[in-house]
C-alpha atoms as a PDB file:
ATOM      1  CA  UNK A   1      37.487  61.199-143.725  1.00  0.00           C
ATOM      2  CA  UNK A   2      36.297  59.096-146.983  1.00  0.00           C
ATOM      3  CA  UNK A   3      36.079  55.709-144.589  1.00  0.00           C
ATOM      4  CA  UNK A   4      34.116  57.513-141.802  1.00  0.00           C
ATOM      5  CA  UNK A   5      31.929  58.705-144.796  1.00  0.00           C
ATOM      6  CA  UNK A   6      31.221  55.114-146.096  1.00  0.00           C
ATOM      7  CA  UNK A   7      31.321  53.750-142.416  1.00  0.00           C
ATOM      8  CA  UNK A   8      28.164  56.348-141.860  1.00  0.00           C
ATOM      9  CA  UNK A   9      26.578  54.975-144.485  1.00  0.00           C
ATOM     10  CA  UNK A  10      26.979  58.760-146.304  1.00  0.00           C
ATOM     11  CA  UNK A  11      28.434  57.046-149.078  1.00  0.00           C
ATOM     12  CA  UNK A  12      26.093  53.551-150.368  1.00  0.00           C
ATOM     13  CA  UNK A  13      26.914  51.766-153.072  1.00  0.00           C
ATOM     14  CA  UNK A  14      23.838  50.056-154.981  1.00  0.00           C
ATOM     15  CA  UNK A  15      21.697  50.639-157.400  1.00  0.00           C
ATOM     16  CA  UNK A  16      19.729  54.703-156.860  1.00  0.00           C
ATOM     17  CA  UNK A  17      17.128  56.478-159.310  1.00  0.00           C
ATOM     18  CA  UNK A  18      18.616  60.391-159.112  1.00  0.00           C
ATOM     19  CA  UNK A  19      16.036  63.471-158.959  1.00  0.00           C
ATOM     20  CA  UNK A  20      16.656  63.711-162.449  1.00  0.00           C
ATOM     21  CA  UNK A  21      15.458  59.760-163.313  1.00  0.00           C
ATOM     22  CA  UNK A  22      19.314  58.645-164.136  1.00  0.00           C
ATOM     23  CA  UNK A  23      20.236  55.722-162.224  1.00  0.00           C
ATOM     24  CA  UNK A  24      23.490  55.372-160.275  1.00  0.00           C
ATOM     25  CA  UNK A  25      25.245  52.938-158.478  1.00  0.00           C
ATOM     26  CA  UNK A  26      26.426  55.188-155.905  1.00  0.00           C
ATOM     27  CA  UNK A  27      24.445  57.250-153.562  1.00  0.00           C
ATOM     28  CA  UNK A  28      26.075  60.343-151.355  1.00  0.00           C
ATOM     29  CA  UNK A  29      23.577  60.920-148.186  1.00  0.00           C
ATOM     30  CA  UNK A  30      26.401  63.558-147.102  1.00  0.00           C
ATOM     31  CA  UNK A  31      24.135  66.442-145.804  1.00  0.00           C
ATOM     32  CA  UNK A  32      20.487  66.479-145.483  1.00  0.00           C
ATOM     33  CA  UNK A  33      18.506  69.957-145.817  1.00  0.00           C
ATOM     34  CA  UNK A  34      14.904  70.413-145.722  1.00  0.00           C
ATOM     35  CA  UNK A  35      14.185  72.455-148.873  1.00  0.00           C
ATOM     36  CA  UNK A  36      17.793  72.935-149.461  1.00  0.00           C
ATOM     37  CA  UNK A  37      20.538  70.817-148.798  1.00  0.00           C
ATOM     38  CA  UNK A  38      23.113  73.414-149.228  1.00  0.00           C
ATOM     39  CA  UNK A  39      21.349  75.848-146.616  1.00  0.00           C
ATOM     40  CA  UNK A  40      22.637  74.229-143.265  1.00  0.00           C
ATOM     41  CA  UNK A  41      25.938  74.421-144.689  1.00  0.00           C
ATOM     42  CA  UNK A  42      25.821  78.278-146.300  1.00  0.00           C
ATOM     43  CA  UNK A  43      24.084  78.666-142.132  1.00  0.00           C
ATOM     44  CA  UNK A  44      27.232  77.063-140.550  1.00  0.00           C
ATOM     45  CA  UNK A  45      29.670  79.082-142.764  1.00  0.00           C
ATOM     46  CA  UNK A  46      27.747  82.023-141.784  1.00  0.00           C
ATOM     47  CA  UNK A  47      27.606  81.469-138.064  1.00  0.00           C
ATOM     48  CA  UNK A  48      31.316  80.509-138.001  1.00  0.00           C
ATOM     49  CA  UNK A  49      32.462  83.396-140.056  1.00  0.00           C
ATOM     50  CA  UNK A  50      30.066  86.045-139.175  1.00  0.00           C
ATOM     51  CA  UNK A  51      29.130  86.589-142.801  1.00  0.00           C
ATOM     52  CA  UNK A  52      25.760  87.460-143.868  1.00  0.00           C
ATOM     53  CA  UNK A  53      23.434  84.898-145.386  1.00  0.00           C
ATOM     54  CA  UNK A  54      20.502  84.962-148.148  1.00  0.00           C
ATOM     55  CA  UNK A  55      19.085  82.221-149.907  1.00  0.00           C
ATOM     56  CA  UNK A  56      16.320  81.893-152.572  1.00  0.00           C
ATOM     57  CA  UNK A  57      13.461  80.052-152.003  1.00  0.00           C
ATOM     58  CA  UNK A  58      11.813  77.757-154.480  1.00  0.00           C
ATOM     59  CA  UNK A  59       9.041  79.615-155.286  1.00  0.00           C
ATOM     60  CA  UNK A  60       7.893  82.680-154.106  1.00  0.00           C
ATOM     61  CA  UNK A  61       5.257  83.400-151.131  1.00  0.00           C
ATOM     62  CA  UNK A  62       2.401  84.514-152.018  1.00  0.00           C
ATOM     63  CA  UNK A  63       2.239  85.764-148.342  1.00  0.00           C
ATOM     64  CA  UNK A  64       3.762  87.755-145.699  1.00  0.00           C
ATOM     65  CA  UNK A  65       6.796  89.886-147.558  1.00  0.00           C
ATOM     66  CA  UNK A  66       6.366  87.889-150.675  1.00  0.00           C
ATOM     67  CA  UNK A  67      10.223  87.444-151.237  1.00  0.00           C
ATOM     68  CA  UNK A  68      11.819  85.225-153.500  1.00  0.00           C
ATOM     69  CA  UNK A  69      15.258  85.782-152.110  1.00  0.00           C
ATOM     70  CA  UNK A  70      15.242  86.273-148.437  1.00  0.00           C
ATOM     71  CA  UNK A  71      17.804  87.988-146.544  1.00  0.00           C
ATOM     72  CA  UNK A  72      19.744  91.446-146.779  1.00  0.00           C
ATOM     73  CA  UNK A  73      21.709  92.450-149.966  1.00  0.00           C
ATOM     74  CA  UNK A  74      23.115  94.784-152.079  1.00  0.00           C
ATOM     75  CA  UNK A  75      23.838  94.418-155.801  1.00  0.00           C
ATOM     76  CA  UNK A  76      27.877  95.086-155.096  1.00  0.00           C
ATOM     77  CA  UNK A  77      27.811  92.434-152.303  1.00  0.00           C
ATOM     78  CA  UNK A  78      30.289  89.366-153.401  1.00  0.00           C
ATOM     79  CA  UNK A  79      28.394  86.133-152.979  1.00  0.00           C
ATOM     80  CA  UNK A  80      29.141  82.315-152.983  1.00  0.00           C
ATOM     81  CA  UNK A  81      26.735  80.154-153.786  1.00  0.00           C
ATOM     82  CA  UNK A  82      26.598  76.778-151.757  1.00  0.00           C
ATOM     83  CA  UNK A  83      25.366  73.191-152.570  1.00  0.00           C
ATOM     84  CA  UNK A  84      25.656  70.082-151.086  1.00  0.00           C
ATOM     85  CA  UNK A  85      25.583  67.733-154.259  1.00  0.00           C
ATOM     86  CA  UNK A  86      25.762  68.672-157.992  1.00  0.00           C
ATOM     87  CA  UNK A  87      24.484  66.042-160.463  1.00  0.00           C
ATOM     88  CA  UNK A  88      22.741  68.109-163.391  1.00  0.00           C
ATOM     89  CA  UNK A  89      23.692  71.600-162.010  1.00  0.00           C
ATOM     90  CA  UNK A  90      20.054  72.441-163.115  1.00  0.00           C
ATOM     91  CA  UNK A  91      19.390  74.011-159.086  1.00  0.00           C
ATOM     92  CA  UNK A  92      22.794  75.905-159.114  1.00  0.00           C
ATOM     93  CA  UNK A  93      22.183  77.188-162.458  1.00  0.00           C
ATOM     94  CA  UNK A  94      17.684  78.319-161.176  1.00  0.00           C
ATOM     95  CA  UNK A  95      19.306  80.105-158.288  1.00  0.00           C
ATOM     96  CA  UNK A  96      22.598  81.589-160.285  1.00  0.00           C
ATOM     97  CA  UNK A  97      19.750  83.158-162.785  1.00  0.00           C
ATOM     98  CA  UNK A  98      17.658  84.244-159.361  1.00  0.00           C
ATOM     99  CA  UNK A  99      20.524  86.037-158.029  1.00  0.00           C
ATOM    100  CA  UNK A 100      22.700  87.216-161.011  1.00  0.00           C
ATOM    101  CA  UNK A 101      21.019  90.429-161.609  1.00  0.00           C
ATOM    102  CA  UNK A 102      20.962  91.310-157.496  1.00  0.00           C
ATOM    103  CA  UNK A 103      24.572  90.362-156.029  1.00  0.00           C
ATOM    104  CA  UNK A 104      27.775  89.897-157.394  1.00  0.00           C
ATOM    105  CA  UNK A 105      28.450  85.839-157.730  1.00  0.00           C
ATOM    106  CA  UNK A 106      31.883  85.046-157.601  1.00  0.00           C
ATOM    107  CA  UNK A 107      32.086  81.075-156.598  1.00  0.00           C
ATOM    108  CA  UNK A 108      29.906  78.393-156.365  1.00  0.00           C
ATOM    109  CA  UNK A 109      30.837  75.382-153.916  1.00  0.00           C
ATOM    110  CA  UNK A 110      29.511  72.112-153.622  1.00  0.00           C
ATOM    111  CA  UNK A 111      30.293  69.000-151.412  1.00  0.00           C
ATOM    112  CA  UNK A 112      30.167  66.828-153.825  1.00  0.00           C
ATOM    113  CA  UNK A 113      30.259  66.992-157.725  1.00  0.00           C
ATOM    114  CA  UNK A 114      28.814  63.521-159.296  1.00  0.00           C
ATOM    115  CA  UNK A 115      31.187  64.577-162.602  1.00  0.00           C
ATOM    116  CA  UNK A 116      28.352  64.120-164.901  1.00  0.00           C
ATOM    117  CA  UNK A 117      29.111  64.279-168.507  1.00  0.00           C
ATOM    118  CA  UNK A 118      27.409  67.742-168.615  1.00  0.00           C
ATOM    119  CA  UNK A 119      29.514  70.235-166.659  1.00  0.00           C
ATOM    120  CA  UNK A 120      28.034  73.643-166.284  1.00  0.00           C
ATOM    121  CA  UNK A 121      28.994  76.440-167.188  1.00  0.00           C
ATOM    122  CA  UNK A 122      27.873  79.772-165.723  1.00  0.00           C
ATOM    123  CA  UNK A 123      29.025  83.169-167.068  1.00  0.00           C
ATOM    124  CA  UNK A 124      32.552  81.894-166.326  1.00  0.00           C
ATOM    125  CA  UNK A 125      31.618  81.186-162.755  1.00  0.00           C
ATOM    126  CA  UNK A 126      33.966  78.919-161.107  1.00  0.00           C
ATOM    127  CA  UNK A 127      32.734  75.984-159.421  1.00  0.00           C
ATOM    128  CA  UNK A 128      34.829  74.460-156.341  1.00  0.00           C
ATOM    129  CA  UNK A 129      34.267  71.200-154.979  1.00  0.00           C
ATOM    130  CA  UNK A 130      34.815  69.698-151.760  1.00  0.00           C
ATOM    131  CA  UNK A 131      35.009  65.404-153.463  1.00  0.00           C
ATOM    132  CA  UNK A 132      34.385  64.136-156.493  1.00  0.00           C
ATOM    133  CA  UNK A 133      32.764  60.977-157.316  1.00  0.00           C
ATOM    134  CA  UNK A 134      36.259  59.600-158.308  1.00  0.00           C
ATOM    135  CA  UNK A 135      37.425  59.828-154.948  1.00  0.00           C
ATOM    136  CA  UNK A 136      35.418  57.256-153.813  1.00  0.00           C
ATOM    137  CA  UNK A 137      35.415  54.269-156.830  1.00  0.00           C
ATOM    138  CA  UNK A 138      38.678  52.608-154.768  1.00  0.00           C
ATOM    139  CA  UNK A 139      36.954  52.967-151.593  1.00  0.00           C
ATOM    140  CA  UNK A 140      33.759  51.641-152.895  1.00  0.00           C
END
């Protein structure tokens, strides 16, 4: 899967200014989400295992419902939270504090985890990933 990645051009090697201004010389285009780039995947695992789905937006409508968090939940209801990439974990941890008073979070999953030198930490949440960026320095 890794050479199909980099043979995609999902995984470029270079020189790339992150959201958060750091530089890095690798660049992970795995998924692509317009606002979120963990929502098609939370919608896929949804779809494929008939679970329900919410997600919060990034700021709330001022609109229509006016929800922040859209979908249907209960306070007891277990939930994962999905992302594709995790540099800072600053998103994970604005949604975590969204949701953390209105579902139950038990995991948090991400595609890809950049292994920053500031892991977060979340109420003793643990956080899965799919690859690290290790997995790739001998195939970059």
């Amino acid at each position: 899967m890794l050479n199909e990645l980099i043979a995609k051009h999902c995984i470029k090697h270079g020189e790339f200014k992150l959201k958060n201004g750091e530089i890095s010389n690798h660049y992970f285009d795995i998924i692509c989400g317009i606002p979120f780039g963990g929502l098609p995947i939370a919608t896929y695992i949804s779809t494929k295992y008939d679970k329900p789905l919410i997600f919060v937006r990034d700021k709330q409508k001022n609109y229509g419902t006016q929800k922040l968090i859209e979908g249907t939940f209960n306070k007891t209801d277990k939930c994962v939270i999905i992302d594709d990439v995790i540099t800072t974990g600053n998103s994970i941890i604005e949604t975590y504090n969204v949701l953390k008073d209105k579902v139950n979070i038990v995991e948090i999953g991400v595609v890809l985890d950049r292994q920053t030198n500031n892991p977060i930490s979340i109420n003793n949440t643990k956080l899965n990933a799919l690859f690290y960026k290790s997995d790739f320095s001998v195939a970059i």
